[in-house]
C-alpha atoms as a PDB file:
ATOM      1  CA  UNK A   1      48.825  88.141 112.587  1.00  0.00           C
ATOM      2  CA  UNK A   2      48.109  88.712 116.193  1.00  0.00           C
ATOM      3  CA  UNK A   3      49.103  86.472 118.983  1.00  0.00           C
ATOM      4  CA  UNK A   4      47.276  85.933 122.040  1.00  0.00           C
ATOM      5  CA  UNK A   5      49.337  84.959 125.050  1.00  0.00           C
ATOM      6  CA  UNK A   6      48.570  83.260 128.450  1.00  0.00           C
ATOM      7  CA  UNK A   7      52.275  82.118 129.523  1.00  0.00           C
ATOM      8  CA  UNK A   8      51.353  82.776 133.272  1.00  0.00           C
ATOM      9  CA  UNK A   9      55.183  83.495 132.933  1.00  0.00           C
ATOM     10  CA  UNK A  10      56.518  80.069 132.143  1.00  0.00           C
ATOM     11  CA  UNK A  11      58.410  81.227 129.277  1.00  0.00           C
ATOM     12  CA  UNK A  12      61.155  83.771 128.690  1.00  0.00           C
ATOM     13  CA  UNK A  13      60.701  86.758 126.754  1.00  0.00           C
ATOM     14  CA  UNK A  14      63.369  85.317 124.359  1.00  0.00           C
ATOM     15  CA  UNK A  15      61.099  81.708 124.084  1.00  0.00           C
ATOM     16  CA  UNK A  16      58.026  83.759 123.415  1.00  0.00           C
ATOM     17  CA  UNK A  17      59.914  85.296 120.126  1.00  0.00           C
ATOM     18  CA  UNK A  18      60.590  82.367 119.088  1.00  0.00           C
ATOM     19  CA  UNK A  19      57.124  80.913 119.127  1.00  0.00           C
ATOM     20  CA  UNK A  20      56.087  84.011 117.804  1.00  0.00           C
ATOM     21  CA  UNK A  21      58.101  83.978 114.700  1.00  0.00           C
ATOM     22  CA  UNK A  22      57.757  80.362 114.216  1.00  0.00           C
ATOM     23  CA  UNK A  23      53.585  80.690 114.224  1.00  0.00           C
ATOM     24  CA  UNK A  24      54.678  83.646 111.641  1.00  0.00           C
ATOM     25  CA  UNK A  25      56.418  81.117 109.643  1.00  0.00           C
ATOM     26  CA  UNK A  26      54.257  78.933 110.252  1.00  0.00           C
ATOM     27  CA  UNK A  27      51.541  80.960 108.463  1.00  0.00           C
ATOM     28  CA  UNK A  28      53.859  82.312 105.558  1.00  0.00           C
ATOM     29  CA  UNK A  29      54.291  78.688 104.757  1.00  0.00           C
ATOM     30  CA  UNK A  30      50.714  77.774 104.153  1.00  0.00           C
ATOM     31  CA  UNK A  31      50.301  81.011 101.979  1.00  0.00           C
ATOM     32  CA  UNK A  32      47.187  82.061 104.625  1.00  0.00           C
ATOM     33  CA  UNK A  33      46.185  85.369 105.009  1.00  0.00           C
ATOM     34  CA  UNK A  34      48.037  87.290 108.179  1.00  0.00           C
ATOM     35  CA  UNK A  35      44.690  88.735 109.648  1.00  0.00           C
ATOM     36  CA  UNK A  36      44.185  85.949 111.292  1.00  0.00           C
ATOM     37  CA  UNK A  37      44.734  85.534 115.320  1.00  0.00           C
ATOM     38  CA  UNK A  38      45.843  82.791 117.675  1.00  0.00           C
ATOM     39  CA  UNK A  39      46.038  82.314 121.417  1.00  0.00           C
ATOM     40  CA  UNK A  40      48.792  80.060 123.010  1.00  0.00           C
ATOM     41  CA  UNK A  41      48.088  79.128 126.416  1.00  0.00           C
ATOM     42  CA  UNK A  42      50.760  77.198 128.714  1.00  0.00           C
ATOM     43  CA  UNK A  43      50.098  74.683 131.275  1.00  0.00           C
ATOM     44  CA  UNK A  44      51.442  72.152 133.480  1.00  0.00           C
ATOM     45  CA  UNK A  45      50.632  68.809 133.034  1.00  0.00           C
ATOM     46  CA  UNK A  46      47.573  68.412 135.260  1.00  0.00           C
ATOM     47  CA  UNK A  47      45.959  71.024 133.379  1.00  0.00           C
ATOM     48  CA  UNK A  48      47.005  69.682 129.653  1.00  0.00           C
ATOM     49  CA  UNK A  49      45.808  66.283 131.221  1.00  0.00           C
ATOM     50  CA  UNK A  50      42.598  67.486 132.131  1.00  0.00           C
ATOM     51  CA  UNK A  51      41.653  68.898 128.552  1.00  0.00           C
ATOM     52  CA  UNK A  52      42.823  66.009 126.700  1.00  0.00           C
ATOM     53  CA  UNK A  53      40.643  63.691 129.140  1.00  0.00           C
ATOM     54  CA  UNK A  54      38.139  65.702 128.385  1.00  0.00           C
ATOM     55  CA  UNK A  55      38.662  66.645 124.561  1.00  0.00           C
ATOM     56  CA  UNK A  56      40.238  63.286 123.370  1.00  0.00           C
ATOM     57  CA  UNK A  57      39.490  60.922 125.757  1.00  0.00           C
ATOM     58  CA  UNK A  58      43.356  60.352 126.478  1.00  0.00           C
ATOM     59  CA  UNK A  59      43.720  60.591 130.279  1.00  0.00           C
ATOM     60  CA  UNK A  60      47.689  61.703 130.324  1.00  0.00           C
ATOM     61  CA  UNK A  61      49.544  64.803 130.252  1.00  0.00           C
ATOM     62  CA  UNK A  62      50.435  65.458 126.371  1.00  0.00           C
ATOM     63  CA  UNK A  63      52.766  67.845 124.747  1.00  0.00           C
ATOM     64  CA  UNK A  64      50.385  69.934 122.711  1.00  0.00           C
ATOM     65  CA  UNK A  65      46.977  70.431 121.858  1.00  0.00           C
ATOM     66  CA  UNK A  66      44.969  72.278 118.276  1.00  0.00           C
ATOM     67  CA  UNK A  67      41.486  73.295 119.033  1.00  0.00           C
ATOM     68  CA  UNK A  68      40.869  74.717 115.475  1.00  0.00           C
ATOM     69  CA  UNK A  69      37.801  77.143 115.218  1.00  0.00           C
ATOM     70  CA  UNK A  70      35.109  76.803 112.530  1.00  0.00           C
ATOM     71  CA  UNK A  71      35.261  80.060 110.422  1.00  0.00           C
ATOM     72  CA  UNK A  72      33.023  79.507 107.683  1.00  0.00           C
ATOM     73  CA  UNK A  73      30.271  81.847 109.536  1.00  0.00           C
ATOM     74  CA  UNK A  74      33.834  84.425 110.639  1.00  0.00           C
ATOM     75  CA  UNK A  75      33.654  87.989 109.757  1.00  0.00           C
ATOM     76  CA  UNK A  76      35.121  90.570 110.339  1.00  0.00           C
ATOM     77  CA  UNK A  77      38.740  91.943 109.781  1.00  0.00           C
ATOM     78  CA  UNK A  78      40.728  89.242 111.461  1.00  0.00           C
ATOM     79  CA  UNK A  79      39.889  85.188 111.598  1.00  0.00           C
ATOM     80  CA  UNK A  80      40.379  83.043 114.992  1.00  0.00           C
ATOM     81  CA  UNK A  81      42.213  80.042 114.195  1.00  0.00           C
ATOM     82  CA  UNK A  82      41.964  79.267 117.210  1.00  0.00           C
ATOM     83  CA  UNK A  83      43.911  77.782 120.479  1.00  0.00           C
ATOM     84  CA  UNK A  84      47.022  76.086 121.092  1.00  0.00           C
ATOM     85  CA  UNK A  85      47.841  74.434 124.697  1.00  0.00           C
ATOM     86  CA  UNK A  86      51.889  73.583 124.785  1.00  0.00           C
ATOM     87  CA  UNK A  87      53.000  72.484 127.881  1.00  0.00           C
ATOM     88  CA  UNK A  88      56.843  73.396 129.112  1.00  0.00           C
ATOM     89  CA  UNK A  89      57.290  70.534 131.167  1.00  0.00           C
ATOM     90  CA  UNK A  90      56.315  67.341 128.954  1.00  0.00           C
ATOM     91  CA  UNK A  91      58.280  69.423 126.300  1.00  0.00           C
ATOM     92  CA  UNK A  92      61.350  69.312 128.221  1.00  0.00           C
ATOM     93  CA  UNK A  93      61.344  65.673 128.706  1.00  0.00           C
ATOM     94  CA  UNK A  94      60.614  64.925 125.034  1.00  0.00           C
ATOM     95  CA  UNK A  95      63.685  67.342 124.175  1.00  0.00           C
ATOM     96  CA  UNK A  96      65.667  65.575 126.634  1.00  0.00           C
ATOM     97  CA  UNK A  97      64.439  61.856 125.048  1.00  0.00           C
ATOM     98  CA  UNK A  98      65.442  63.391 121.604  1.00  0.00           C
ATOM     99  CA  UNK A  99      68.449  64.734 122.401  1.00  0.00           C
ATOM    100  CA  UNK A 100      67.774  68.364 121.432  1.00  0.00           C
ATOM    101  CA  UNK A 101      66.893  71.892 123.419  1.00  0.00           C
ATOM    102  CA  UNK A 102      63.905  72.850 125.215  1.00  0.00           C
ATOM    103  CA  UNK A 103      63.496  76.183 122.613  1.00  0.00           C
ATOM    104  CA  UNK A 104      63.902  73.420 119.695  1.00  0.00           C
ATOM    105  CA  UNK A 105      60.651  71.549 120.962  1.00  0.00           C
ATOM    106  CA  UNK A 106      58.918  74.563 121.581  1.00  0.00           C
ATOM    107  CA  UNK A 107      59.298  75.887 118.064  1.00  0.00           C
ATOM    108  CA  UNK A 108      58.544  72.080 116.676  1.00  0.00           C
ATOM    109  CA  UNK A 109      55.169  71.699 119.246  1.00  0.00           C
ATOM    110  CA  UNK A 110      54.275  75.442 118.035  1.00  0.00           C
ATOM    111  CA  UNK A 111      54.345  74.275 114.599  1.00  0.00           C
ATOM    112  CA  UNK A 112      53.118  71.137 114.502  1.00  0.00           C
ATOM    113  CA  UNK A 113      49.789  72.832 116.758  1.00  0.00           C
ATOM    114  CA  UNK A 114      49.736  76.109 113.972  1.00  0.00           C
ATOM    115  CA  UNK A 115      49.271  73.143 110.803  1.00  0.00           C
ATOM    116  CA  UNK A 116      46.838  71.723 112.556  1.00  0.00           C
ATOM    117  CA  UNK A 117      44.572  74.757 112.756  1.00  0.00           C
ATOM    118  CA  UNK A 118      45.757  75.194 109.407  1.00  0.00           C
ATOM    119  CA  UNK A 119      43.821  71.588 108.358  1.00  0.00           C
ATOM    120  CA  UNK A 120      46.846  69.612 108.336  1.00  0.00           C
ATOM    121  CA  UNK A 121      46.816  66.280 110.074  1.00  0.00           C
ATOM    122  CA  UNK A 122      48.800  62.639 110.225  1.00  0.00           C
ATOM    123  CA  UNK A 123      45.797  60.603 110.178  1.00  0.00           C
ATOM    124  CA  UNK A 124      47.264  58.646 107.286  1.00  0.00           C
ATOM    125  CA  UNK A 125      50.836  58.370 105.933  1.00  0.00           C
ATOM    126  CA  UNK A 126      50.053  60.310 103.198  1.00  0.00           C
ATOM    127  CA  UNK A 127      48.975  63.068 105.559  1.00  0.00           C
ATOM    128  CA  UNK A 128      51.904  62.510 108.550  1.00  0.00           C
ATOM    129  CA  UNK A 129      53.926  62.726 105.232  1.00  0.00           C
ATOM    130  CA  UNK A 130      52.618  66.318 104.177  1.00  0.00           C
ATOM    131  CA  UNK A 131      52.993  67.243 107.788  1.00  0.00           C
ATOM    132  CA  UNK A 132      56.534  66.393 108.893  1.00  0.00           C
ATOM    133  CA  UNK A 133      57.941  67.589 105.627  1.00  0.00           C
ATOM    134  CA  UNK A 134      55.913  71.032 106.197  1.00  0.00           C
ATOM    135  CA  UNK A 135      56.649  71.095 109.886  1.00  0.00           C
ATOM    136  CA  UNK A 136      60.906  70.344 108.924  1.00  0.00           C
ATOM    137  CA  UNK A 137      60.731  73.305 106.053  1.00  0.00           C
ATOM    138  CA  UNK A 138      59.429  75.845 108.572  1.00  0.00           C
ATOM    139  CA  UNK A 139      62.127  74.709 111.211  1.00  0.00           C
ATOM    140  CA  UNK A 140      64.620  74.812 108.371  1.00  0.00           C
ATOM    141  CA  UNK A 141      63.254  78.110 107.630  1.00  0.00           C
ATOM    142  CA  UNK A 142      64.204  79.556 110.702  1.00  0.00           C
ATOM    143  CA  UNK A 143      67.360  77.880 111.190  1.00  0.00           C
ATOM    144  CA  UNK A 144      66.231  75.193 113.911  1.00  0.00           C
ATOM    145  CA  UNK A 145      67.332  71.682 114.051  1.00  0.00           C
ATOM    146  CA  UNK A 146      67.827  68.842 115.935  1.00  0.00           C
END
């Protein structure tokens, strides 16, 4: 699996491992094949705001965003899964609301954006069911909790 950064150094070398490993996880957990790629982008809120304006029609800064590529036409030796937008500082408030560290909501936002590239989604409670128990087994998995 390759990992495409653009951190614009927000992130420690130690947080980026971290993400790393959990998209690895991540992956490993849904049983999909590892030539796949990904690129994680961080920004500050008044860029995150601007794409989901413009992308979901939610003018606010938001913690992370999927934008899954369509590979049915994909060749080639490694699929796009495509992008994931995290950003730092609406994560740090959320970790602070929840009572847990800033790496802890990174891994968790990671995740959460990885399934959703994946296919999974919380549209329904069956679905945010499937999800949170998926997203708690990769933390698990890599020995982060709350």
């Amino acid at each position: 699996m390759e990992i495409y950064w653009d951190d614009t150094g927000k992130l420690s070398p130690i947080q980026q491992e971290l993400l790393n490993q959990a998209a690895k996880a991540t992956i490993n957990h849904c049983s999909h094949p590892t030539n796949c790629d990904v690129s994680i982008s961080i920004m500050n809120p008044e860029e995150i705001q601007t794409l989901n304006r413009d992308y979901r029609n939610k003018d606010t800064a938001t913690d992370v965003l999927s934008f899954p590529v369509n590979n049915e036409l994909a060749t080639g030796p490694s699929i796009s899964l495509g992008d994931i937008v995290i950003c730092v500082e609406v994560a740090q408030k959320q970790a602070n609301e929840y009572g847990h560290n800033l790496d802890r909501e990174l891994a968790f936002l990671l995740v959460h954006g990885m399934l959703h590239l994946l296919g999974y989604d919380h549209e329904t409670p069956e679905d945010e069911a499937e999800m949170c128990a998926a997203q708690e087994d990769i933390l698990a998995k890599l020995c982060i909790t709350r």
